[in-house]
C-alpha atoms as a PDB file:
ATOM      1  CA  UNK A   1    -111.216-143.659 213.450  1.00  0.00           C
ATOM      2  CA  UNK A   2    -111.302-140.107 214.857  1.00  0.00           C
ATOM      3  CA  UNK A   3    -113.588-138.995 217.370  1.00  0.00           C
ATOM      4  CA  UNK A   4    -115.806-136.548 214.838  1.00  0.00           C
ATOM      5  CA  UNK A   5    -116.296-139.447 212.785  1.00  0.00           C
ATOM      6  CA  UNK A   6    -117.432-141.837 215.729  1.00  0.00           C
ATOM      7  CA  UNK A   7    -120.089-139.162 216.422  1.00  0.00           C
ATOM      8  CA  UNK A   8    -121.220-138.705 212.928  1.00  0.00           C
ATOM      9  CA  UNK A   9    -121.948-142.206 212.770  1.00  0.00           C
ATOM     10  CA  UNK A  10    -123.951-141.907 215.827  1.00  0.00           C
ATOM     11  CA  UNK A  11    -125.744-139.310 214.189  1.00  0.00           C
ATOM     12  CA  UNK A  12    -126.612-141.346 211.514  1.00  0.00           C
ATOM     13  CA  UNK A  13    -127.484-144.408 213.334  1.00  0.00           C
ATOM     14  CA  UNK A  14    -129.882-142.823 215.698  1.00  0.00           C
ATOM     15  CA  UNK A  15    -131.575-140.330 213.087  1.00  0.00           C
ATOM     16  CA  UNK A  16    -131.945-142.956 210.034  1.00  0.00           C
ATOM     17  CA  UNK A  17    -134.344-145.188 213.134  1.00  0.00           C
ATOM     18  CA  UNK A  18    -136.317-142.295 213.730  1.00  0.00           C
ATOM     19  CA  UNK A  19    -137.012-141.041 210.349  1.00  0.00           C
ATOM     20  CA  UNK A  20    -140.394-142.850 210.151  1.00  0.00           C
ATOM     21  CA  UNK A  21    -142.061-141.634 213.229  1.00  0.00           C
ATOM     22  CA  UNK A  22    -140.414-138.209 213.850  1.00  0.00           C
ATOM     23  CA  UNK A  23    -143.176-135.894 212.917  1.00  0.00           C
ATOM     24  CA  UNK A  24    -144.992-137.879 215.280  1.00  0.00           C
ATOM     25  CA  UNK A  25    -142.392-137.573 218.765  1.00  0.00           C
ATOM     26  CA  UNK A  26    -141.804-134.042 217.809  1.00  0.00           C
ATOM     27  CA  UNK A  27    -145.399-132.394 217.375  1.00  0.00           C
ATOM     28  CA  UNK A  28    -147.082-134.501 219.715  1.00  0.00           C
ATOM     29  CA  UNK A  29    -147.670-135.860 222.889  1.00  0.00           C
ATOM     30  CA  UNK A  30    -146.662-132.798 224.717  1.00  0.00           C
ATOM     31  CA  UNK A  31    -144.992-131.055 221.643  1.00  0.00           C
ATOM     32  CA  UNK A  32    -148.775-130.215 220.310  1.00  0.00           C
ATOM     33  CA  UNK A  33    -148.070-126.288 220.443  1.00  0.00           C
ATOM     34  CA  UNK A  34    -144.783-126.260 219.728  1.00  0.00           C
ATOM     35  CA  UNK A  35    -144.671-125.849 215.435  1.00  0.00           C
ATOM     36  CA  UNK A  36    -147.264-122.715 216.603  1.00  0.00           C
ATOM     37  CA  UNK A  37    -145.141-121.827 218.950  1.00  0.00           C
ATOM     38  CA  UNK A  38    -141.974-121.385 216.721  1.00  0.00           C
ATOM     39  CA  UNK A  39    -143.976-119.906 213.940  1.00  0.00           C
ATOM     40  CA  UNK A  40    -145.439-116.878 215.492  1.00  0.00           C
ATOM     41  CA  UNK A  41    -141.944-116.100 217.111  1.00  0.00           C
ATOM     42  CA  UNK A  42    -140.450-115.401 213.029  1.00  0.00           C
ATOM     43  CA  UNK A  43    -141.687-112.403 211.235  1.00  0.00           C
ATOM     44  CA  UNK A  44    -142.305-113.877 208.175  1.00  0.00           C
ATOM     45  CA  UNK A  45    -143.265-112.660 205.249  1.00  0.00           C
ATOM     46  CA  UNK A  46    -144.204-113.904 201.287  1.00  0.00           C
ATOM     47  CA  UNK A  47    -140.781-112.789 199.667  1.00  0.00           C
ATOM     48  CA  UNK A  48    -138.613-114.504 201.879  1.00  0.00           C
ATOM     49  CA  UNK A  49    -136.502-117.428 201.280  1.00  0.00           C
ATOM     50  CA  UNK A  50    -135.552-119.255 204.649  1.00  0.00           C
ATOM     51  CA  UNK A  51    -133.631-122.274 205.796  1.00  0.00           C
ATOM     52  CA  UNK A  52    -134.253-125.075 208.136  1.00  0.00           C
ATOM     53  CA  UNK A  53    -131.142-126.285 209.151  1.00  0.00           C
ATOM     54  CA  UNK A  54    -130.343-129.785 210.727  1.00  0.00           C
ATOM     55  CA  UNK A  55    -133.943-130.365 209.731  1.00  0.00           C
ATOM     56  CA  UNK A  56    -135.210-133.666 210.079  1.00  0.00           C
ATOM     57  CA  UNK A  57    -137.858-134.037 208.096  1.00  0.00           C
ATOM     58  CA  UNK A  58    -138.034-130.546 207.733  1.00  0.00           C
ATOM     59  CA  UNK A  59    -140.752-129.603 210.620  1.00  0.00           C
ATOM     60  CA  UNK A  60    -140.325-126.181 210.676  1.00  0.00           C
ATOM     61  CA  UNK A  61    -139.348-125.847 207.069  1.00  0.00           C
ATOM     62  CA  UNK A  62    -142.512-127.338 206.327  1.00  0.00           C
ATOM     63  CA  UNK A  63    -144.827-124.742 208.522  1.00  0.00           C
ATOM     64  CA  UNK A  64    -142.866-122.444 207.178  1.00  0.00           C
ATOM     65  CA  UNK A  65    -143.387-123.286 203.500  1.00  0.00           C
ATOM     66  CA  UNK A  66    -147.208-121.598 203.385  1.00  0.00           C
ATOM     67  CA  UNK A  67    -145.696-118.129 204.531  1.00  0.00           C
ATOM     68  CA  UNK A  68    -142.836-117.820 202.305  1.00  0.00           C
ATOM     69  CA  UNK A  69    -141.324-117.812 198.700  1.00  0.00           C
ATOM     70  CA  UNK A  70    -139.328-120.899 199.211  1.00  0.00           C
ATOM     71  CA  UNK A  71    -138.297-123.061 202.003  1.00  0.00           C
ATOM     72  CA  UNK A  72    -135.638-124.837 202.473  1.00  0.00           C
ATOM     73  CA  UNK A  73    -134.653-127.908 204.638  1.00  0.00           C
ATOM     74  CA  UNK A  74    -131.276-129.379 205.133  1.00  0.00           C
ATOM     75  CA  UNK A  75    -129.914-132.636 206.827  1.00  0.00           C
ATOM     76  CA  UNK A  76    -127.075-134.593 207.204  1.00  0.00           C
ATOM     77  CA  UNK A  77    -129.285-137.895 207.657  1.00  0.00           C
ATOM     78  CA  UNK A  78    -130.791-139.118 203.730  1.00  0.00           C
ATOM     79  CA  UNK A  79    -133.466-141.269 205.643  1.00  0.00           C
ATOM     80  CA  UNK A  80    -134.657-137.920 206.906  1.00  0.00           C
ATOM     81  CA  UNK A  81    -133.912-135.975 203.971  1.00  0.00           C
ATOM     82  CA  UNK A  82    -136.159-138.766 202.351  1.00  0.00           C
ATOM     83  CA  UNK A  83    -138.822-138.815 204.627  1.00  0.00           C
ATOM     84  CA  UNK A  84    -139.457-135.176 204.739  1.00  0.00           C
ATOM     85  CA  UNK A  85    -139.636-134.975 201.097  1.00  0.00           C
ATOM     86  CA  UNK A  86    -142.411-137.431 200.912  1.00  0.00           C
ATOM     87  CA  UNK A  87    -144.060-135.565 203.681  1.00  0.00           C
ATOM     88  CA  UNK A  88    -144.231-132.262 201.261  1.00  0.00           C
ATOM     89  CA  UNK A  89    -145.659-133.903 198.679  1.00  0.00           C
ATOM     90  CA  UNK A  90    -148.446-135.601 200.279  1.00  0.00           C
ATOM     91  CA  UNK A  91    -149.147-131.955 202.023  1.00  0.00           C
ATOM     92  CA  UNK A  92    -149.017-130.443 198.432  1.00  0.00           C
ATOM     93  CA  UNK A  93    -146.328-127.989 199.363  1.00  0.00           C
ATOM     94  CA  UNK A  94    -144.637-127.002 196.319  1.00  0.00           C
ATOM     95  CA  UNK A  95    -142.002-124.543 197.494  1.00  0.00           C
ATOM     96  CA  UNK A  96    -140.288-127.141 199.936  1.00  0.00           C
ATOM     97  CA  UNK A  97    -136.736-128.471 199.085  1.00  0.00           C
ATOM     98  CA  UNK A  98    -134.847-131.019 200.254  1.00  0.00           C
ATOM     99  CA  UNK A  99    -131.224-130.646 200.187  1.00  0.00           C
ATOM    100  CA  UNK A 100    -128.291-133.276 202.415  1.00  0.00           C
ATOM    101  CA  UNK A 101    -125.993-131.771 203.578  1.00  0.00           C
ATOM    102  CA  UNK A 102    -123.733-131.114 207.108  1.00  0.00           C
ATOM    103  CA  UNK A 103    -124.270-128.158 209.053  1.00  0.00           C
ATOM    104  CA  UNK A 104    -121.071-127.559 210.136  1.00  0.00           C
ATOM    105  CA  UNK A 105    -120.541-126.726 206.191  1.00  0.00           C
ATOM    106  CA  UNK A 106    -123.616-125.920 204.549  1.00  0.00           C
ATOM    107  CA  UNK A 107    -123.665-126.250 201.289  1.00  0.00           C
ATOM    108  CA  UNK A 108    -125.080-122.649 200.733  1.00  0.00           C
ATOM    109  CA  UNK A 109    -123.443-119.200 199.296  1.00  0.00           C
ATOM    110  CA  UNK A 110    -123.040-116.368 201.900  1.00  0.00           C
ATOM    111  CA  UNK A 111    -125.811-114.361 202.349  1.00  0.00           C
ATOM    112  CA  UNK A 112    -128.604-116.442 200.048  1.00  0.00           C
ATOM    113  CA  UNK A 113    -131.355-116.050 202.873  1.00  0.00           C
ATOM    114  CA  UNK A 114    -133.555-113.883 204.474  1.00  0.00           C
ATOM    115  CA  UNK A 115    -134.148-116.360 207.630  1.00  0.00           C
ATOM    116  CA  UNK A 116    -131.777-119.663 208.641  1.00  0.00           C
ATOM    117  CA  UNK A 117    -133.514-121.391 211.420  1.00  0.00           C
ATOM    118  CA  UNK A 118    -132.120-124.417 213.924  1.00  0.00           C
ATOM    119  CA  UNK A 119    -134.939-125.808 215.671  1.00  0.00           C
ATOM    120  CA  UNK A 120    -133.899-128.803 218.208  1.00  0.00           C
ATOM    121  CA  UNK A 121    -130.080-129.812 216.473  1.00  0.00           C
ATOM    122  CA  UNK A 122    -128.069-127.506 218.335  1.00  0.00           C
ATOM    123  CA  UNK A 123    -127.964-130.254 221.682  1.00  0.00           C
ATOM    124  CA  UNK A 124    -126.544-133.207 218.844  1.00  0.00           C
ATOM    125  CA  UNK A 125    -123.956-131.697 217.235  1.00  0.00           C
ATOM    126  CA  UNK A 126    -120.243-131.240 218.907  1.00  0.00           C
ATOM    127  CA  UNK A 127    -119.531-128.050 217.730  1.00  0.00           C
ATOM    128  CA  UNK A 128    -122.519-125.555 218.018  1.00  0.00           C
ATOM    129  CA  UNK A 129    -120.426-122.090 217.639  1.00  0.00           C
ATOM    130  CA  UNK A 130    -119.499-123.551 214.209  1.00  0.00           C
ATOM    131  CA  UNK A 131    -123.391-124.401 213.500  1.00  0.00           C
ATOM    132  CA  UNK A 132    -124.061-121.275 214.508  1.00  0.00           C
ATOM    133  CA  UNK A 133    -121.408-119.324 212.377  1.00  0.00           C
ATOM    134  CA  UNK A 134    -122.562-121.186 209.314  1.00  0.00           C
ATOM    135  CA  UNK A 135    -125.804-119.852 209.732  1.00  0.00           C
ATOM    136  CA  UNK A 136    -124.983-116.603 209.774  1.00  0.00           C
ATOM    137  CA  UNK A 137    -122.602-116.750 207.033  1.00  0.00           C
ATOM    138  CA  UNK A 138    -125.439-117.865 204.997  1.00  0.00           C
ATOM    139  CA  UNK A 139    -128.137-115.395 206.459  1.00  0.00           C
ATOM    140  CA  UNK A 140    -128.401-111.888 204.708  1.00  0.00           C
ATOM    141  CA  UNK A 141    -127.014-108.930 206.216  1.00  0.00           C
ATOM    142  CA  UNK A 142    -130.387-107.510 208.212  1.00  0.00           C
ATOM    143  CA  UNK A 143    -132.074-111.387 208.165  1.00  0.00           C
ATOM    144  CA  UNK A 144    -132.962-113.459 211.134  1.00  0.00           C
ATOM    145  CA  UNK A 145    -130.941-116.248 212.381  1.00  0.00           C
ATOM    146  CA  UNK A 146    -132.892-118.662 214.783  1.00  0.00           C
ATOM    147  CA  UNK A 147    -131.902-120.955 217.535  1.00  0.00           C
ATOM    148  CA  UNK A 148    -134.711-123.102 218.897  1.00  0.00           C
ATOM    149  CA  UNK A 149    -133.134-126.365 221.185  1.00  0.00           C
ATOM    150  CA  UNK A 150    -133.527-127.349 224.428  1.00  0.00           C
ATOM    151  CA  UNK A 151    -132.297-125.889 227.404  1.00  0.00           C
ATOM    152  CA  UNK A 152    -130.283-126.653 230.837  1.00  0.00           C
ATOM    153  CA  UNK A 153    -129.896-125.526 233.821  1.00  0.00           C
ATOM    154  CA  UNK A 154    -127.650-123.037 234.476  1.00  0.00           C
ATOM    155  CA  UNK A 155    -126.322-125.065 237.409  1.00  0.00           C
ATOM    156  CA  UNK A 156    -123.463-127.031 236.274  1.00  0.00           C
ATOM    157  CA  UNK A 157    -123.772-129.877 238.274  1.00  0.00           C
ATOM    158  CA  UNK A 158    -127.761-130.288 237.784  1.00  0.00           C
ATOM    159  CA  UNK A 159    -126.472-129.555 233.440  1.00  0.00           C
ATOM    160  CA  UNK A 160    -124.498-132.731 233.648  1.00  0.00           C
ATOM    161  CA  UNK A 161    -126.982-134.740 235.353  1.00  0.00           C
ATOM    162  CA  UNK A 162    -128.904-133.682 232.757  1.00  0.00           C
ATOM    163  CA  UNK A 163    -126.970-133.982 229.700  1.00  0.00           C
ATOM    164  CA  UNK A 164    -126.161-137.532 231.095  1.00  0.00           C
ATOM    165  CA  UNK A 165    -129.438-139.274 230.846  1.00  0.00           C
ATOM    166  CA  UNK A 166    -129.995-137.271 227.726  1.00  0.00           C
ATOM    167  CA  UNK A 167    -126.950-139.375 226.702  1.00  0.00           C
ATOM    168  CA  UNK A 168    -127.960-142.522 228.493  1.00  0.00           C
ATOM    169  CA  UNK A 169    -131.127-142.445 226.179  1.00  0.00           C
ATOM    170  CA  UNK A 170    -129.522-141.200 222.885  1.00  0.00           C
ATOM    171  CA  UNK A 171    -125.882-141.626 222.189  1.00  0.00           C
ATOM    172  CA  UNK A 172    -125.408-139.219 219.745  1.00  0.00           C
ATOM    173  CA  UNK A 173    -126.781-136.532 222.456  1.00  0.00           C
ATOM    174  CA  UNK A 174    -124.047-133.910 222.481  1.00  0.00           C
ATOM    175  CA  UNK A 175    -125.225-130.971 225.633  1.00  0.00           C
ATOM    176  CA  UNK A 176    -128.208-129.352 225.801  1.00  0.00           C
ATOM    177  CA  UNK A 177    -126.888-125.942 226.798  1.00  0.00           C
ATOM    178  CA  UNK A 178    -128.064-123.435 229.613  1.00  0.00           C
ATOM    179  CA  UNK A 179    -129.943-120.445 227.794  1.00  0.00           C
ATOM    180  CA  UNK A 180    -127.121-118.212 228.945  1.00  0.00           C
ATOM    181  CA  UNK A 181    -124.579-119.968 226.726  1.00  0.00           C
ATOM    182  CA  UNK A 182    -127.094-119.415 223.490  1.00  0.00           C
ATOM    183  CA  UNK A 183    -127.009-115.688 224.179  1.00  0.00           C
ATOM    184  CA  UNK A 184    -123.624-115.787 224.587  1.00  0.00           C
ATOM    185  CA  UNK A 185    -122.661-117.775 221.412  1.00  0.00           C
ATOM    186  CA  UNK A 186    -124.825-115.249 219.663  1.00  0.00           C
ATOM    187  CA  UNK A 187    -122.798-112.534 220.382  1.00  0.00           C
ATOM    188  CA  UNK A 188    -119.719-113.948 219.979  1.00  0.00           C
ATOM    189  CA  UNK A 189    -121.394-114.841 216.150  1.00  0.00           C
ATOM    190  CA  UNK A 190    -121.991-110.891 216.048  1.00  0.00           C
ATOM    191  CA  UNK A 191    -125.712-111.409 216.047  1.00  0.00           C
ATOM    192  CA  UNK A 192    -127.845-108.906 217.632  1.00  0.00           C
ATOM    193  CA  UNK A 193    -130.670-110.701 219.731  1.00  0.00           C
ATOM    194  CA  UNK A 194    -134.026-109.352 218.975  1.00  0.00           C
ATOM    195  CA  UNK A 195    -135.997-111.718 221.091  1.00  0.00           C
ATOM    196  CA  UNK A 196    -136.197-114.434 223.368  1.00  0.00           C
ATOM    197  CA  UNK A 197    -138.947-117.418 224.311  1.00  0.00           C
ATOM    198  CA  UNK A 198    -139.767-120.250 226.477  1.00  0.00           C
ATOM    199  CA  UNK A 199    -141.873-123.451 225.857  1.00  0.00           C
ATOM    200  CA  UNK A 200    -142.300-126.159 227.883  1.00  0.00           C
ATOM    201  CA  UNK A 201    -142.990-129.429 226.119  1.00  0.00           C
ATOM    202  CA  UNK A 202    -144.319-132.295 228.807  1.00  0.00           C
ATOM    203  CA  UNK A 203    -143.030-135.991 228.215  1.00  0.00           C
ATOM    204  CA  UNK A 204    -143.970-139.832 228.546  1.00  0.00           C
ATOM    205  CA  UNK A 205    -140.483-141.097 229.736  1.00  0.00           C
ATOM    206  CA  UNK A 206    -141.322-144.653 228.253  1.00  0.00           C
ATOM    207  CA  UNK A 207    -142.055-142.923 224.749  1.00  0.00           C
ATOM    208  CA  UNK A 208    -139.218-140.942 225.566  1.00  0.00           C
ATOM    209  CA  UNK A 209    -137.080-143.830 225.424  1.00  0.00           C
ATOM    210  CA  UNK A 210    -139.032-145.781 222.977  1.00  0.00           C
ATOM    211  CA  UNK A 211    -138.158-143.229 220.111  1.00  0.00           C
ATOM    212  CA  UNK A 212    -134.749-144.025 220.142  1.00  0.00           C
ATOM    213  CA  UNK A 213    -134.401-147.857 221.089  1.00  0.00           C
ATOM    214  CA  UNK A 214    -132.946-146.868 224.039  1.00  0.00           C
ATOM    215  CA  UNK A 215    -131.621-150.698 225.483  1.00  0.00           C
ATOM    216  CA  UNK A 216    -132.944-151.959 228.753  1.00  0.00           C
ATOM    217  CA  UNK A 217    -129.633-151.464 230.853  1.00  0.00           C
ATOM    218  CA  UNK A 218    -129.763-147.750 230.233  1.00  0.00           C
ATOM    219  CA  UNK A 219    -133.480-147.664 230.457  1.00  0.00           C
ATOM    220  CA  UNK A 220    -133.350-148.904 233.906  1.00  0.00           C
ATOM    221  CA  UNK A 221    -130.635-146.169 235.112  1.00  0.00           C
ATOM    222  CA  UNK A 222    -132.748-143.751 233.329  1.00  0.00           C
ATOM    223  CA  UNK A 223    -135.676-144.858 235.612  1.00  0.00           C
ATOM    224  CA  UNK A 224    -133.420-145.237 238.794  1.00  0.00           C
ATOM    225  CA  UNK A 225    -132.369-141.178 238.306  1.00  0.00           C
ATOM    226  CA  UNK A 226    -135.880-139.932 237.424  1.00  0.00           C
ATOM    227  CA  UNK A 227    -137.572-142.399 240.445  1.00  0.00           C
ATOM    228  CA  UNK A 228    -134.752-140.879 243.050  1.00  0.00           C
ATOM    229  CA  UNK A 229    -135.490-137.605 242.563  1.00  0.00           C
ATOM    230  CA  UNK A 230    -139.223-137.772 243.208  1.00  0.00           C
ATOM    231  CA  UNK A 231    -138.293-139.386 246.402  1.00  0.00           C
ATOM    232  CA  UNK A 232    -136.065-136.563 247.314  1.00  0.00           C
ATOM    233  CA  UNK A 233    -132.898-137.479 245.850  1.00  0.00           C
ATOM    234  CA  UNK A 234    -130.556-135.119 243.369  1.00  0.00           C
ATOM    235  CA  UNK A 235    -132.142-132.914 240.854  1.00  0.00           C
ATOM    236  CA  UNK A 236    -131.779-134.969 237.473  1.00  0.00           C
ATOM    237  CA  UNK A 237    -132.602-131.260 236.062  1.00  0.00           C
ATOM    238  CA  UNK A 238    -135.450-133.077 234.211  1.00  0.00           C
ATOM    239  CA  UNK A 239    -138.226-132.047 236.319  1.00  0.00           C
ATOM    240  CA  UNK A 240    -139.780-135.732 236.659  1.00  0.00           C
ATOM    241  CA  UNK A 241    -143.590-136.495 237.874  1.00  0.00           C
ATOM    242  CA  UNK A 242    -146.087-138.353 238.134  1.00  0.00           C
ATOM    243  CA  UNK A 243    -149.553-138.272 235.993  1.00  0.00           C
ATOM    244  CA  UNK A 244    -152.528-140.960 236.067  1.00  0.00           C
ATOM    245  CA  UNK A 245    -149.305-143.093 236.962  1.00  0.00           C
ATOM    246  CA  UNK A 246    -147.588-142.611 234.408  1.00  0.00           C
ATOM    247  CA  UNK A 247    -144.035-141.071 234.646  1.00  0.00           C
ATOM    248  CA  UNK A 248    -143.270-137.768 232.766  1.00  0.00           C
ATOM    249  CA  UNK A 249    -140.958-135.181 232.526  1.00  0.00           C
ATOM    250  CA  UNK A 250    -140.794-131.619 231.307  1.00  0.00           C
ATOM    251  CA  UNK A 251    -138.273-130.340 228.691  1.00  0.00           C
ATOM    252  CA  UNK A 252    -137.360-126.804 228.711  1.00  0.00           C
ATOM    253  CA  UNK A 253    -136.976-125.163 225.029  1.00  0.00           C
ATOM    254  CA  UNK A 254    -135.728-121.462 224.294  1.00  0.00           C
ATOM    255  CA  UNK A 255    -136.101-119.382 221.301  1.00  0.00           C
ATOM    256  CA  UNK A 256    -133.083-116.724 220.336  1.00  0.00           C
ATOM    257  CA  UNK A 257    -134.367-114.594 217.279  1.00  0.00           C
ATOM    258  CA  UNK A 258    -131.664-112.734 216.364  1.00  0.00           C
ATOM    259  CA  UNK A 259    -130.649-110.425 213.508  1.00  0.00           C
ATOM    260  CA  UNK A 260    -127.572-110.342 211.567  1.00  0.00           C
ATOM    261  CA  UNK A 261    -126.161-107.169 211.131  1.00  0.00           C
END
């Protein structure tokens, strides 16, 4: 079994768990601003047709889907794919669709849209640059092509620390990348960047953990890393603290907007 394949299944195994309650990890409990956040960042406009890719249930696709001609969301994960769907229809969004499909090969002719989006995907999969070239090959010349993920530091030895517990808690956690790599993978994609943002999204480390099952052996070096650093020990790159008692953390999101020439 190859490597790619080992990770895909990964994907799947952590994603299909987390169908049910992802609207509810990723717009709240810290996250509360963050749709608005990503929506006044994209010039949008009632004759577009845009793309969601690596959706999930379609988040962004979805607060998109008012603004737009048509919206559409892509996944590799049918739970997802599934969920989302059923999501539109009980919002009465009628210009929402739900395709499957991988981002690393998206199932799309060149060109077919005026904005392709990737909001918090590009840290899971192994090969980003690809992600990223698919989405401009399907982006029209002059469109928008959108990276939204989290962020490291640009410290490589705080990154790994990082990236570690990131994998410690989900498996299928590729590398959250320092927002000087996105800029840089945009240009190498040709991509002209327009604009950039921050957002800082604040974080129960137990719910954290909760959302993806992480088990208790990796919960408890999870804990160990976050509980060293407030006492003074090695930057985790997490930014851990304390609030009513209750142990948080901050993670750091950029926005590239970028146009395609």
């Amino acid at each position: 079994m190859s490597q790619e394949r080992t990770h895909d299944e990964l994907i799947q195994e952590q994603f299909s768990q987390q169908a049910a309650n992802w609207d509810t990890y990723v717009v709240s409990g810290g996250n509360e601003h963050a749709l608005a956040w990503s929506l006044e960042n994209l010039e949008l406009r009632p004759d577009m047709r845009v793309l969601d890719v690596a959706a999930g249930t379609g988040v962004l696709a979805r607060g998109m889907a008012p603004m737009v001609a048509q919206a559409v969301a892509v996944d590799v994960t049918p739970e997802m794919v599934a969920r989302g769907s059923q999501l539109a229809a009980e919002e009465g969004l009628t210009n929402v669709t739900f395709d499957l499909g991988d981002a690393r090969s998206l199932p799309y002719d060149d060109g077919g849209f005026s904005l392709v989006a990737c909001r918090l995907a590009m840290h899971q999969v192994e090969n980003p640059d690809q992600c990223l070239r698919e989405m401009v090959r399907v982006c029209r010349p002059g469109g928008h092509v959108v990276i939204i993920d989290l962020t490291t530091a640009e410290e490589p030895a705080t990154a790994e620390a990082h990236n570690s517990l990131e994998r410690l808690r989900d498996p299928s956690h590729t590398n959250a990348l320092p927002v000087s790599r996105l800029r840089a993978m945009a240009g190498e994609c040709g991509l002209e960047i327009v604009r950039t943002s921050a957002f800082e999204a604040q974080r129960s480390v137990e719910i954290w953990m909760d959302m993806t099952q992480t088990p208790d052996e990796s919960r408890a070096a999870i804990l160990e890393d976050f509980q060293s650093e407030l006492s003074g020990g090695p930057e985790t790159g997490m930014y851990p603290y304390l609030e009513d008692g209750q142990l948080m953390f901050r993670h750091r999101w950029a926005m590239l907007v970028c146009r395609k020439p």
